[in-house]
Protein backbone atom coordinates (compact mmCIF):
# COMPACT_ATOMS: atom_id res chain seq x y z
CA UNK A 1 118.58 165.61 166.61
CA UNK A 2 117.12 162.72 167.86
CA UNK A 3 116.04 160.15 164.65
CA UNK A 4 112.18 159.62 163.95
CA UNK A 5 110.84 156.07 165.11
CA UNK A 6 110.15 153.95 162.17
CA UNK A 7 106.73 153.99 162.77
CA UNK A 8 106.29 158.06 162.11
CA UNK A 9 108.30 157.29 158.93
CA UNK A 10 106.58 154.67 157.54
CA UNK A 11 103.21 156.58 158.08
CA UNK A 12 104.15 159.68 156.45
CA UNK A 13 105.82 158.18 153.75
CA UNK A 14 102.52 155.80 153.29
CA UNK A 15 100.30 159.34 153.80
CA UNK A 16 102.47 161.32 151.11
CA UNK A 17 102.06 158.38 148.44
CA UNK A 18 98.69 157.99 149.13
CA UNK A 19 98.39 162.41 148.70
CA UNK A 20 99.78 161.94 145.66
CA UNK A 21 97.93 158.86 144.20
CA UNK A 22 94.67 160.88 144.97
CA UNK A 23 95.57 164.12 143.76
CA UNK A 24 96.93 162.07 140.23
CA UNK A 25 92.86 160.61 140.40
CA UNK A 26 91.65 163.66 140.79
CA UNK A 27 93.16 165.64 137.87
CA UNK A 28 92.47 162.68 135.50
CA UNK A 29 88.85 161.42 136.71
CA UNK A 30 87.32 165.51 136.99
CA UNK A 31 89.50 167.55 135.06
CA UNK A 32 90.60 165.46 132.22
CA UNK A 33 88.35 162.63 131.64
CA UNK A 34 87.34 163.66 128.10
CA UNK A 35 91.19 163.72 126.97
CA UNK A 36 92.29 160.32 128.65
CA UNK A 37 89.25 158.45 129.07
CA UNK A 38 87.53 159.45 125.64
CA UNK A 39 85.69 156.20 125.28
CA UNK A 40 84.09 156.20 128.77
CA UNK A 41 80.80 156.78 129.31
CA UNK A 42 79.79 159.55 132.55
CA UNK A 43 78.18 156.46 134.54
CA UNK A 44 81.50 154.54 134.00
CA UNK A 45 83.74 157.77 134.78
CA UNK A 46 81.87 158.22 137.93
CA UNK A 47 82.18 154.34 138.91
CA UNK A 48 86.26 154.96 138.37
CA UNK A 49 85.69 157.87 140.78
CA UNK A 50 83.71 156.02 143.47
CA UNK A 51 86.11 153.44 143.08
CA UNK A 52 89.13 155.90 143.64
CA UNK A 53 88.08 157.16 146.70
CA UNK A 54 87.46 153.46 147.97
CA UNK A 55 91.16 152.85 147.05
CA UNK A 56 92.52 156.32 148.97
CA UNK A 57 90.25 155.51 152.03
CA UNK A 58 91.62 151.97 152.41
CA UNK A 59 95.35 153.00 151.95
CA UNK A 60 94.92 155.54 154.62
CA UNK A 61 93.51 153.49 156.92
CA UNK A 62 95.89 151.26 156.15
CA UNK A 63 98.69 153.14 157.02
CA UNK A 64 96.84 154.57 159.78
CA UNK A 65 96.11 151.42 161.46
CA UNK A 66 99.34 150.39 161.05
CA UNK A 67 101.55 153.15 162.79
CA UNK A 68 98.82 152.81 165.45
CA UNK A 69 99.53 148.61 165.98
CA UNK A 70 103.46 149.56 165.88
CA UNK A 71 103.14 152.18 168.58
CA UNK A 72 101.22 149.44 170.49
CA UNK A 73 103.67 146.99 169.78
CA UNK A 74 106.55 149.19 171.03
CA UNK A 75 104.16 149.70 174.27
CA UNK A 76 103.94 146.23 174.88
CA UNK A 77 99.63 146.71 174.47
CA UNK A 78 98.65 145.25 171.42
CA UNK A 79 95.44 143.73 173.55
CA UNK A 80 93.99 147.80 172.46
CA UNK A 81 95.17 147.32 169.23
CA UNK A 82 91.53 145.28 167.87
CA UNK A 83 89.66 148.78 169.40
CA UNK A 84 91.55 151.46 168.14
CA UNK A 85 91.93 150.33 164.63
CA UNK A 86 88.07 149.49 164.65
CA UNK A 87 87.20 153.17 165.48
CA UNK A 88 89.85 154.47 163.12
CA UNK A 89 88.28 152.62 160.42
CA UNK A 90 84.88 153.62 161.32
CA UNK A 91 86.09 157.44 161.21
CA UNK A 92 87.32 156.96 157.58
CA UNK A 93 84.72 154.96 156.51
CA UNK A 94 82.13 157.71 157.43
CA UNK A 95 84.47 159.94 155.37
CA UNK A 96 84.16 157.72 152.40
CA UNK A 97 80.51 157.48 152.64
CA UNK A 98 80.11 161.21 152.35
CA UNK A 99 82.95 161.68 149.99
CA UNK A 100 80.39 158.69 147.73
CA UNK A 101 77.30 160.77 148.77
CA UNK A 102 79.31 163.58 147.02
CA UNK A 103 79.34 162.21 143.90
CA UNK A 104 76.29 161.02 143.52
CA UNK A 105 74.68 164.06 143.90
CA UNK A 106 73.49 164.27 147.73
CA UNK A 107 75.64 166.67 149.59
CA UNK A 108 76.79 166.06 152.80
CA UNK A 109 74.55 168.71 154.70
CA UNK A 110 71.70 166.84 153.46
CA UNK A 111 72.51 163.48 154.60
CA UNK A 112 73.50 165.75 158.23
CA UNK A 113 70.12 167.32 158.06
CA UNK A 114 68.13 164.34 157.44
CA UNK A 115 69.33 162.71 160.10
CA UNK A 116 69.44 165.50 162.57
CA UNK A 117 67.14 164.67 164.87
CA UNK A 118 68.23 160.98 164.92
CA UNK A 119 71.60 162.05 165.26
CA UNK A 120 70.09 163.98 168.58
CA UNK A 121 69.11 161.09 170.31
CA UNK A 122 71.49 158.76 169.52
CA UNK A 123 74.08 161.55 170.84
CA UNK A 124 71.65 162.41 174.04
CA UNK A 125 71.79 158.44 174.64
CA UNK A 126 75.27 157.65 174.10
CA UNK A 127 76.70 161.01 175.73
CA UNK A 128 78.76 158.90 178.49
CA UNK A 129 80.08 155.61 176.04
CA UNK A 130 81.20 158.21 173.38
CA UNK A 131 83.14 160.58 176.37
CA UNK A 132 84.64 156.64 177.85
CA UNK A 133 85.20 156.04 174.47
CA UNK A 134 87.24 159.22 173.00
CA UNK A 135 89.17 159.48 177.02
CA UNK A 136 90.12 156.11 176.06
CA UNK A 137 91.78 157.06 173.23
CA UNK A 138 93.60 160.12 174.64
CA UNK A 139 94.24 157.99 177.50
CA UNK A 140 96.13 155.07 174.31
CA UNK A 141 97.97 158.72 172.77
CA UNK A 142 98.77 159.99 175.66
CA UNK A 143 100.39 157.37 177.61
CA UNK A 144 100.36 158.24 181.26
CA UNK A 145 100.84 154.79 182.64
CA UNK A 146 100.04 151.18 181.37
CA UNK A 147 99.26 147.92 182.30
CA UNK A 148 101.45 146.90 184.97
CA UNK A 149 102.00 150.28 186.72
CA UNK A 150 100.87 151.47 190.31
CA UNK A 151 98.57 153.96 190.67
CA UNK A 152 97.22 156.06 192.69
CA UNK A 153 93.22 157.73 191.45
CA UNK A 154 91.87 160.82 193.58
CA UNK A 155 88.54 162.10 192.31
CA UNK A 156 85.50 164.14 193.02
CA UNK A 157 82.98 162.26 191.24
CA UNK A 158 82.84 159.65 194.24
CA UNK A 159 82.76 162.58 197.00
CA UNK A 160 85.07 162.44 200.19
CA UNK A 161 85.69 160.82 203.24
CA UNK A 162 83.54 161.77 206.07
CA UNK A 163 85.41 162.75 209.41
CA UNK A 164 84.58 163.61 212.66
CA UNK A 165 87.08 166.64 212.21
CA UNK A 166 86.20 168.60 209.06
CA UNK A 167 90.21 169.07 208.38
CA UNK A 168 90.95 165.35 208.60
CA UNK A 169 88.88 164.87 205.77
CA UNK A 170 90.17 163.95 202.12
CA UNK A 171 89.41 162.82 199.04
CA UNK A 172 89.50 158.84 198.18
CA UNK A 173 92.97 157.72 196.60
CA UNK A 174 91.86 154.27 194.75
CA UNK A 175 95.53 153.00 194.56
CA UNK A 176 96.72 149.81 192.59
CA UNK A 177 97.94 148.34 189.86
CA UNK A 178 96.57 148.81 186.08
CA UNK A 179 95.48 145.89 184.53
CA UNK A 180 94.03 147.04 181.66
CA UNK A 181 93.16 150.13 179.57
CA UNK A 182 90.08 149.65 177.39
CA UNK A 183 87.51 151.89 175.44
CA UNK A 184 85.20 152.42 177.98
CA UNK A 185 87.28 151.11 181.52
CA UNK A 186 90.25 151.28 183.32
CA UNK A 187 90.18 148.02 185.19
CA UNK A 188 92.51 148.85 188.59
CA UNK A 189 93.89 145.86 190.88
CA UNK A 190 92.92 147.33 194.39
CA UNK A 191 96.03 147.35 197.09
CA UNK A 192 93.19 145.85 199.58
CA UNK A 193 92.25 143.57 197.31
CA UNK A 194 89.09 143.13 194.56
CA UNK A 195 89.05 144.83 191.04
CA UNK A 196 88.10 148.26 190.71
CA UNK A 197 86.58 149.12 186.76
CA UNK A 198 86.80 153.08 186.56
CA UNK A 199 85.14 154.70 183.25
CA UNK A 200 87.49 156.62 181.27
CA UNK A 201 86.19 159.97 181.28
CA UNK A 202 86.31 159.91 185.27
CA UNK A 203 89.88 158.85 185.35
CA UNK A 204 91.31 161.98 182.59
CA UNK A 205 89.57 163.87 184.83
CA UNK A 206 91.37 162.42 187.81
CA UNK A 207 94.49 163.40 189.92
CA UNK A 208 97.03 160.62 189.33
CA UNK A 209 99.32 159.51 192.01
CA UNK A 210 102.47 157.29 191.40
CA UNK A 211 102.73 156.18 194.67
CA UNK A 212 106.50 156.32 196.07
CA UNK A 213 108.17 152.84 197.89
CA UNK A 214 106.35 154.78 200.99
CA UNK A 215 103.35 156.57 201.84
CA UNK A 216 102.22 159.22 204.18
CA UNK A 217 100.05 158.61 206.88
CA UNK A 218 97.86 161.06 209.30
CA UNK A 219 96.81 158.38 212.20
CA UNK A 220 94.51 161.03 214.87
CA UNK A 221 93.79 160.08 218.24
CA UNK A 222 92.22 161.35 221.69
CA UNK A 223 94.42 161.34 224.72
CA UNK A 224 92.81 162.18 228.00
CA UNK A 225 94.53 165.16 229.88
CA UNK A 226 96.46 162.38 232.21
CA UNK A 227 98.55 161.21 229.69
CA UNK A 228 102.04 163.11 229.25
CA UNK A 229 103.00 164.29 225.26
CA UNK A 230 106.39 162.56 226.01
CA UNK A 231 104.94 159.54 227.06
CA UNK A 232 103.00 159.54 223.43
CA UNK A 233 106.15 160.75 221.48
CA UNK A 234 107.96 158.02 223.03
CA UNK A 235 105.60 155.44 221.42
CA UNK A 236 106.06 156.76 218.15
CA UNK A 237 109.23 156.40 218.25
CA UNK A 238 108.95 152.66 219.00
CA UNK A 239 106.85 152.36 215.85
CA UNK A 240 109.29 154.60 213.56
CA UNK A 241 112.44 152.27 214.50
CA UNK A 242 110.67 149.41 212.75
CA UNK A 243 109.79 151.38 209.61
CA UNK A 244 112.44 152.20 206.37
CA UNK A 245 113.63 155.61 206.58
CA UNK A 246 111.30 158.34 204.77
CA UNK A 247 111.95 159.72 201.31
CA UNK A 248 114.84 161.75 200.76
CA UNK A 249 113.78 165.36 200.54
CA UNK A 250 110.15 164.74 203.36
CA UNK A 251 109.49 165.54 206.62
CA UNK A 252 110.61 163.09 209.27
CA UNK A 253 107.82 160.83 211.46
CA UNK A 254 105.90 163.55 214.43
CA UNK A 255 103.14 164.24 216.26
CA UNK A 256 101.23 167.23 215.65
CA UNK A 257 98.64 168.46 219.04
CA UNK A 258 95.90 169.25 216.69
CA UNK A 259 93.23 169.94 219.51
CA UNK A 260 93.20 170.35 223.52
CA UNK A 261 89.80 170.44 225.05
CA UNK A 262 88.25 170.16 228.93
CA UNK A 263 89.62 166.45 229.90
CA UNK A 264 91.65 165.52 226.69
CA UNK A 265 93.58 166.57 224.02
CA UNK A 266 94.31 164.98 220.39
CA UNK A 267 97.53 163.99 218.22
CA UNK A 268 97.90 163.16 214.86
CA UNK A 269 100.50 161.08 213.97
CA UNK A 270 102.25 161.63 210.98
CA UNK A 271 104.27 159.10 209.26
CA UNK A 272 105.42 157.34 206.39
CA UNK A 273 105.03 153.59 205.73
CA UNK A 274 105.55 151.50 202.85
CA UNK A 275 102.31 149.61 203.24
CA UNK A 276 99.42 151.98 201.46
CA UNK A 277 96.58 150.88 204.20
CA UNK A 278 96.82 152.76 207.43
CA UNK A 279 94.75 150.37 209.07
CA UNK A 280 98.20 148.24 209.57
CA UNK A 281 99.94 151.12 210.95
CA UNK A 282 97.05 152.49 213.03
CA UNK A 283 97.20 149.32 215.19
CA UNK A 284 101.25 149.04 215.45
CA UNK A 285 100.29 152.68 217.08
CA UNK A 286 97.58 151.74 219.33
CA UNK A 287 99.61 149.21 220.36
CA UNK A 288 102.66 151.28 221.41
CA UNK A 289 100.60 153.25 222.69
CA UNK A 290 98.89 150.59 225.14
CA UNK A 291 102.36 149.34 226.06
CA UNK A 292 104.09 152.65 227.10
CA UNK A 293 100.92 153.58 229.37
CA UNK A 294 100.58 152.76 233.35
CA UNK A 295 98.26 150.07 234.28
CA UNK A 296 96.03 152.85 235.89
CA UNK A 297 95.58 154.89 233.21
CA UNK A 298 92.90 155.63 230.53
CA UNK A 299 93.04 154.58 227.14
CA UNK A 300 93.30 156.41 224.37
CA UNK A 301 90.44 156.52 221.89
CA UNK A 302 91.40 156.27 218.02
CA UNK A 303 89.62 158.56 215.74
CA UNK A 304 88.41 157.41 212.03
């Protein structure tokens, strides 16, 4: 059985000490005040109270806090370290607060019902920061990549490509590199270039890609009638011989007759390259294209 990090260990045996220091308050400050603390006065009993649970809420965010910085330590992220032991504390210290209510005689559905409507609007307004904030958190827990690592983001929230053939189009892939992982972005290093800042909640929604040493690419184009399939295939092969070798286990580079009309018909070429943007490849195939053609023919006309 595989041993449990330090971390885990330390943070249960901090949370089991801390069980037991509260339960040992509990029985002496509410069920046995009068036989321990005969000379103390109610005020002063509840002051030792109120001070107990100030003691148990610091020493469990304490330990809390602390597992959480040695997990990000281990990660090599302690930069998220300042923002997840801030909200931690601010969890526990709302516990405290209505744990202090408690005892001095305003319950905790009070306090909730008094501020109810407050509580509405500040919930209404801050609907998106809190979702950034609590995907940001899952996203810390649940570790799917980190800063460093190349991604690959398809989502529906930014809509699709347009086309000018319905079943060409696709959804956007923002692929690049993390940077960084905060509450409310992921900041992405675009493979074109420029800095892309995605809110959380968008990207645990997301489809993640990790994007293999090569990538597939669907390049379409219009041929008029004139010009032979072998002659086309025979410029894709030009292009392939100066490209690595697929992945192990894909199809190999082809062209796929996707439409024939009255004077032309299309291709799609379908290939893999290391290089991400097809815009690159797109022209090495225009190219080849141009080159294997007779001076007197037509040429071909790319399609976005």
């Amino acid at each position: 059985m595989a041993s449990t990090p330090p971390t885990l260990r330390s943070l249960a045996r901090d949370l089991l000490a801390t069980g037991a220091l509260a339960v040992a308050l509990y029985v002496v400050l509410v069920y046995l005040p009068g036989r321990i603390l005969p000379r103390f006065t109610g005020t002063e009993v509840l002051l030792l109270e109120a001070g107990g649970v100030v003691l148990v809420a610091y020493l469990v965010a304490r330990a809390l806090t602390g597992a959480a910085t040695g997990v990000l330590l281990r990660r090599g992220e302690f930069a998220r370290g300042h923002e997840v032991r801030l909200f931690v504390n601010l969890l526990i210290a709302v516990g405290a607060v209505l744990a202090l209510s408690k005892l001095a005689g305003v319950s905790a559905e009070s306090i909730l019902l008094g501020s109810a409507f407050a509580g509405i609007v500040l919930g209404l307004a801050a609907q998106t920061v809190l979702a950034n904030v609590f995907a940001g958190l899952l996203l810390v827990v649940a570790d799917p990549f980190r800063p460093g690592d190349r991604v690959g983001f398809v989502s529906s929230a930014y809509g699709i490509f347009a086309s000018s053939y319905p079943h060409e189009a696709g959804y956007p892939s923002y692929s690049g590199t993390i940077v960084d992982i905060g509450l409310v972005y992921t900041v992405l290093a675009l493979d074109r270039g420029g800095v892309a800042k995605l809110p959380n909640n968008v990207v645990m929604s997301a489809l993640v890609i990790e994007p293999r040493d090569a990538t597939q690419h669907r390049v379409r184009m219009t041929f008029p009638l004139g010009i032979p399939l072998a002659l086309v295939e025979g410029a894709l092969a030009e292009v392939v011989r100066a490209l690595p070798p697929p992945p192990v286990g894909t199809t190999s580079a082809h062209l796929e007759v996707a439409d024939i009309g009255a004077t032309t018909w299309d291709g799609v070429f379908v290939l893999w390259s290391p290089n991400p943007d097809p815009t690159e490849l797109r022209d090495r195939l225009l190219r080849a294209v141009l080159g294997h053609l007779p001076a007197s023919a037509p040429a071909p006309r790319p399609v976005p």
